[in-house]
N, C-alpha and C. Protein backbone atom coordinates (compact mmCIF):
# COMPACT_ATOMS: atom_id res chain seq x y z
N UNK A 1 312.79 69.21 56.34
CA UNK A 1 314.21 69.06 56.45
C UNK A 1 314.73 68.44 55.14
N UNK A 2 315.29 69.24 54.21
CA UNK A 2 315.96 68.52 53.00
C UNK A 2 317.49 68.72 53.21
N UNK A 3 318.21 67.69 53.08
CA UNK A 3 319.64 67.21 52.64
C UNK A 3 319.67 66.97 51.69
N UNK A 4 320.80 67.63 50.63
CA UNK A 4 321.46 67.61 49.78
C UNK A 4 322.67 66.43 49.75
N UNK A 5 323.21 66.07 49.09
CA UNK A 5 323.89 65.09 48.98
C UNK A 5 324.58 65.01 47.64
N UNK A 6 326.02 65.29 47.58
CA UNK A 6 326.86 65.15 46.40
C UNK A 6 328.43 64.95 47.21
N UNK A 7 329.21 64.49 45.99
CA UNK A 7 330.06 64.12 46.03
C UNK A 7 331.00 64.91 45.35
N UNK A 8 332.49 64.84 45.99
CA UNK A 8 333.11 66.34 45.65
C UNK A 8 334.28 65.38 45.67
N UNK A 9 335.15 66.16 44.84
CA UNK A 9 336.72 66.05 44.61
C UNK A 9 337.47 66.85 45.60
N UNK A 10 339.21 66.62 45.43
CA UNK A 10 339.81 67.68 46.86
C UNK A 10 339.47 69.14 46.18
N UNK A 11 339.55 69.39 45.21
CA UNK A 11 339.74 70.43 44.98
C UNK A 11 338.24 71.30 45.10
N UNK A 12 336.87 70.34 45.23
CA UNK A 12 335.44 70.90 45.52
C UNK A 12 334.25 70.55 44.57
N UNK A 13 335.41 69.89 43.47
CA UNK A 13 334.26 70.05 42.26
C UNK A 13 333.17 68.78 42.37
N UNK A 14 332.21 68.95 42.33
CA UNK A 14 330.99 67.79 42.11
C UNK A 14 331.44 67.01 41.17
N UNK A 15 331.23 66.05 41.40
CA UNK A 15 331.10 64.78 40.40
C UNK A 15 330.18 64.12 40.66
N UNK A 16 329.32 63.80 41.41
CA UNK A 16 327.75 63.35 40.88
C UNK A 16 326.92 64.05 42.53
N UNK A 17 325.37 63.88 42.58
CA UNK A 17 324.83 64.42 43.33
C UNK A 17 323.54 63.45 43.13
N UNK A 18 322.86 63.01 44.37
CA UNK A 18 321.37 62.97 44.57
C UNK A 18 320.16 63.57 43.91
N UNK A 19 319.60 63.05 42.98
CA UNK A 19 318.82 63.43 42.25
C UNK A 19 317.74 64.07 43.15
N UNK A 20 317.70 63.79 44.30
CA UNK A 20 316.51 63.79 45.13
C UNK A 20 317.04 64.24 47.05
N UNK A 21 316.52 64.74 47.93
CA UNK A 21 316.93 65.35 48.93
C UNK A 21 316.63 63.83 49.80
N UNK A 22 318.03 63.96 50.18
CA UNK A 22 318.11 62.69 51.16
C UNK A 22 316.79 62.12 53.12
N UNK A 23 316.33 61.49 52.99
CA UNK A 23 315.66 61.68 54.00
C UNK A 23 316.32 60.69 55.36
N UNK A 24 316.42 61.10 56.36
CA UNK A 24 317.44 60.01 57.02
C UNK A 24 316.86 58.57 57.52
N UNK A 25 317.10 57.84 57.33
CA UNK A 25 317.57 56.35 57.02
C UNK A 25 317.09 55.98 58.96
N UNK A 26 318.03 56.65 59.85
CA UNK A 26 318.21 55.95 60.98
C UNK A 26 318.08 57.57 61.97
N UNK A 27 317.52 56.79 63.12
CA UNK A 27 317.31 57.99 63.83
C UNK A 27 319.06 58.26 64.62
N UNK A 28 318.90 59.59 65.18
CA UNK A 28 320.03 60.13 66.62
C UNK A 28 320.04 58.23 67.65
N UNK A 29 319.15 57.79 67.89
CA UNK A 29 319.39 56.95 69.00
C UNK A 29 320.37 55.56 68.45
N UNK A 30 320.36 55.34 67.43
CA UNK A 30 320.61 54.16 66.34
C UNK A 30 322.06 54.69 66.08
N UNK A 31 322.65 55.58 66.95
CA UNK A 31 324.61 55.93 66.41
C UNK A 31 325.02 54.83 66.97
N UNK A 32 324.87 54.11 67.77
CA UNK A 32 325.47 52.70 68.08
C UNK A 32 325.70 51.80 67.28
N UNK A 33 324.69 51.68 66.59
CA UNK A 33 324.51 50.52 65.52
C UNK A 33 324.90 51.02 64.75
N UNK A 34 324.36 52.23 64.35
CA UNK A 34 324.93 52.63 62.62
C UNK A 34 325.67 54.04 62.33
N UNK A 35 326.99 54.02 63.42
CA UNK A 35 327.56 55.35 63.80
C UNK A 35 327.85 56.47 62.31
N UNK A 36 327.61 56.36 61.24
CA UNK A 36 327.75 57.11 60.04
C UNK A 36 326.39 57.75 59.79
N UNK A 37 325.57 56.64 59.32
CA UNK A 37 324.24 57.16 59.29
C UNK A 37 323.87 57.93 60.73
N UNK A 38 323.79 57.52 61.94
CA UNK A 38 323.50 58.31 62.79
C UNK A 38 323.81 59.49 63.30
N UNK A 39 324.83 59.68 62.17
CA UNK A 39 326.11 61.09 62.41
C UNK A 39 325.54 62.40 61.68
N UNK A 40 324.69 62.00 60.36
CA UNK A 40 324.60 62.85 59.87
C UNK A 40 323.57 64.03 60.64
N UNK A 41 324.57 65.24 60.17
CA UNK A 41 323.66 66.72 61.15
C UNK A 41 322.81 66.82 59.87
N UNK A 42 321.21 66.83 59.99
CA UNK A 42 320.49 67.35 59.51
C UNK A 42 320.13 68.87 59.51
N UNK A 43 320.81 69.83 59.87
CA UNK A 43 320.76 71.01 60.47
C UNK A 43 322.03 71.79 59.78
N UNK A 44 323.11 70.91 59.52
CA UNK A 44 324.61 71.42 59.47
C UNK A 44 325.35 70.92 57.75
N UNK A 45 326.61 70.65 57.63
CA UNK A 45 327.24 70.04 56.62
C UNK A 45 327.82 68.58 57.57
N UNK A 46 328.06 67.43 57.27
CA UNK A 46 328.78 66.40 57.48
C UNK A 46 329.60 66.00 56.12
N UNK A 47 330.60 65.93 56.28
CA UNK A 47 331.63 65.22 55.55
C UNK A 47 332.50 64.00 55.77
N UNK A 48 332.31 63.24 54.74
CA UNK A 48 332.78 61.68 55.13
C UNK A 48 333.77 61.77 54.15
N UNK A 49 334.78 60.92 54.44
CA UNK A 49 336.36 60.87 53.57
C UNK A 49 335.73 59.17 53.15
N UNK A 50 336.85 58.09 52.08
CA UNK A 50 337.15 57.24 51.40
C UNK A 50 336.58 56.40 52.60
N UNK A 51 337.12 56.17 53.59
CA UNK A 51 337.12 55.17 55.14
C UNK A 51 335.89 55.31 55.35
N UNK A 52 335.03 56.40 56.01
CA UNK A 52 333.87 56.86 56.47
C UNK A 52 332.73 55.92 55.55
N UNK A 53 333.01 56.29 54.08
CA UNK A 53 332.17 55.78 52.79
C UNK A 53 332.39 54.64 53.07
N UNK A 54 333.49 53.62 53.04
CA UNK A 54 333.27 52.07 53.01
C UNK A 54 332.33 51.52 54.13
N UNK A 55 332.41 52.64 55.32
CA UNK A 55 331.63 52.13 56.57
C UNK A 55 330.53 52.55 56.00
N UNK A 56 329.67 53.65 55.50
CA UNK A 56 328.84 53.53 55.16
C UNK A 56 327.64 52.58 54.02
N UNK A 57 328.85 52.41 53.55
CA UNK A 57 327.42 51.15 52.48
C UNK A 57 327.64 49.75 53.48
N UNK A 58 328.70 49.20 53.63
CA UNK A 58 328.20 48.92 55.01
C UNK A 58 326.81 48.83 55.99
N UNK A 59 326.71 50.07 56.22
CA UNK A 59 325.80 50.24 57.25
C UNK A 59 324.58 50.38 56.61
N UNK A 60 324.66 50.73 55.11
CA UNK A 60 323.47 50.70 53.87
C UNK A 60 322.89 49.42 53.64
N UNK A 61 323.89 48.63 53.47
CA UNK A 61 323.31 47.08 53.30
C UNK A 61 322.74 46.91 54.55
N UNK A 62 322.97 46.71 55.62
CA UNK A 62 322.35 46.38 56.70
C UNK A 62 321.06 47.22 56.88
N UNK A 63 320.57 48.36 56.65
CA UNK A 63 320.00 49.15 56.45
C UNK A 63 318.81 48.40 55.21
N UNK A 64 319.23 47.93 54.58
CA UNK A 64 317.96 47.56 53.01
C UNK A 64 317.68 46.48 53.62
N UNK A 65 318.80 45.64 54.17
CA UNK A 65 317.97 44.01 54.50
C UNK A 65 317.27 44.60 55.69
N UNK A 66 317.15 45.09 56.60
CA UNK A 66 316.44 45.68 57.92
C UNK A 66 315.20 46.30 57.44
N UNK A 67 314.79 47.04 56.27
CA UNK A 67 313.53 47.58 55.48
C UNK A 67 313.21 47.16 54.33
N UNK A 68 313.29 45.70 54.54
CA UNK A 68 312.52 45.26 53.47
C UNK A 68 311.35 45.79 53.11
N UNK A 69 310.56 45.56 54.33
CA UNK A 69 308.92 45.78 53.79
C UNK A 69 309.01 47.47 53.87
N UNK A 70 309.83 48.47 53.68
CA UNK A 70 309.92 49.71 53.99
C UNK A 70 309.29 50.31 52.41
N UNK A 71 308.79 51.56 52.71
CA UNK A 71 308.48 52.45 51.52
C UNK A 71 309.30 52.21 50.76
N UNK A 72 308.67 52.18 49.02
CA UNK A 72 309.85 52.96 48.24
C UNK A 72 310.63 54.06 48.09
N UNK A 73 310.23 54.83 48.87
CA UNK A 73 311.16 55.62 49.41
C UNK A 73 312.57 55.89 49.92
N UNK A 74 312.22 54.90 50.86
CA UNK A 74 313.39 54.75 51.27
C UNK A 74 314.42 53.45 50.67
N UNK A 75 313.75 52.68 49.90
CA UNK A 75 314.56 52.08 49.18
C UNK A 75 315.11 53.09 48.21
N UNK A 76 314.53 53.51 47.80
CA UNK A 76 315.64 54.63 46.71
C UNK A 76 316.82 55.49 47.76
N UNK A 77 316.56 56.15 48.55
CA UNK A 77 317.52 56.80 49.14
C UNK A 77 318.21 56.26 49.51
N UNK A 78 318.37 54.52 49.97
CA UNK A 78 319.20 54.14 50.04
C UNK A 78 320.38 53.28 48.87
N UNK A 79 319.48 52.85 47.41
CA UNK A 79 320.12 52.56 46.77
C UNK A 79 321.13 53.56 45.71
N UNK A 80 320.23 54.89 45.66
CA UNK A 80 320.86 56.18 45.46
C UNK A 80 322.60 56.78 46.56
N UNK A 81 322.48 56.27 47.80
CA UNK A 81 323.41 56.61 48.62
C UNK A 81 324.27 55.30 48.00
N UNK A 82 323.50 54.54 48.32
CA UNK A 82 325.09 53.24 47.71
C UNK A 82 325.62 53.72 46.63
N UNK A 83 325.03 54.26 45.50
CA UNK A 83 325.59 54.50 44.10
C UNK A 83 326.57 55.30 44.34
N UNK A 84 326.11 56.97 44.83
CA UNK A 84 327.36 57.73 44.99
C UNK A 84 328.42 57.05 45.65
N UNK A 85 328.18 55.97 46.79
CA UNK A 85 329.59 55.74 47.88
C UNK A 85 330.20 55.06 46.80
N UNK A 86 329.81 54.14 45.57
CA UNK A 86 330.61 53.48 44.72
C UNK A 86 330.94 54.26 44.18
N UNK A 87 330.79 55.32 43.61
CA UNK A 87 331.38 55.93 42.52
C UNK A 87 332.58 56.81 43.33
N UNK A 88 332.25 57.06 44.86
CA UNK A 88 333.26 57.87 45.68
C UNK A 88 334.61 57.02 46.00
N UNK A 89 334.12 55.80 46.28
CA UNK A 89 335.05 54.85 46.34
C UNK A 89 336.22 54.53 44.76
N UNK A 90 335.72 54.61 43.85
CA UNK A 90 336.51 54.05 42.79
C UNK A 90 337.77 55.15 42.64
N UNK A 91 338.45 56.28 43.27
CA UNK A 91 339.10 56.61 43.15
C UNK A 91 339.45 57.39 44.32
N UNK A 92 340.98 57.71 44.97
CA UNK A 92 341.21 58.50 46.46
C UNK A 92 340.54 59.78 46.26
N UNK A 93 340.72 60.64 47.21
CA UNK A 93 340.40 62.45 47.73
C UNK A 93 339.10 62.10 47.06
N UNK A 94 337.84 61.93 47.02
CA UNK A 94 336.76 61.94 46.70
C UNK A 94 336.17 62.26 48.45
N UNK A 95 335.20 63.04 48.51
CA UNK A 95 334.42 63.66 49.74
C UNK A 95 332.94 63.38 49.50
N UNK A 96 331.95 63.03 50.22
CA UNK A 96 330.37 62.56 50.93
C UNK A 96 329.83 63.79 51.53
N UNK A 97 329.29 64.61 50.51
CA UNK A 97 328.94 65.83 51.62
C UNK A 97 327.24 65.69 51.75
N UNK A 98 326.87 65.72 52.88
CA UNK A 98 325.51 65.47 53.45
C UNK A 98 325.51 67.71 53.63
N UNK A 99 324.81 68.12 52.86
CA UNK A 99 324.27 69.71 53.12
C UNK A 99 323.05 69.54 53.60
N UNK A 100 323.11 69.99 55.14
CA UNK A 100 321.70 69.93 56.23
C UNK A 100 321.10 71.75 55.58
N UNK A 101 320.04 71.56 56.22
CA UNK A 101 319.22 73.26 55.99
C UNK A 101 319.69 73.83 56.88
């Protein structure tokens, strides 16, 4: 299962992307706790707007202090996801597109 992960303007254009295919963070049962991360369709497209993104690093930080002792792995995918949400954040109409297979 690889997810793609870039960040798009209104009009579509990329402005930065995941060097690397996202692996998910939090399972389907964990949408309680971490309703963004738990949202993403691994299967489909998900799209997160400006709002969605602030909840998500959010739910990122809570996420790194929760896997400390976790692979490097997943420390990168998650410090990689914070980067794009900052860079999505520093200006409006910026889009979070999670591309499932």
């Amino acid at each position: 299962m690889a997810i793609s992960v870039v960040l798009k303007d209104r009009s579509g254009r990329v402005l930065m992307r995941l060097t690397r295919s996202y692996i998910p963070l939090v399972s389907w049962v964990d949408r309680t706790e971490y309703p963004i991360l738990g949202h993403i369709d691994p299967y489909g497209n998900t799209i997160y707007n400006r709002g969605q993104m602030e909840t998500l690093m959010a739910e990122l930080e809570r996420v790194w202090r929760a896997s400390l002792d976790a692979d490097d792995g997943a420390k990168a995918a998650i410090d990689g996801l914070r980067d794009v949400c900052a860079e999505g954040l520093k200006r409006p109409h910026r889009y979070l597109w999670f591309l499932g297979d």
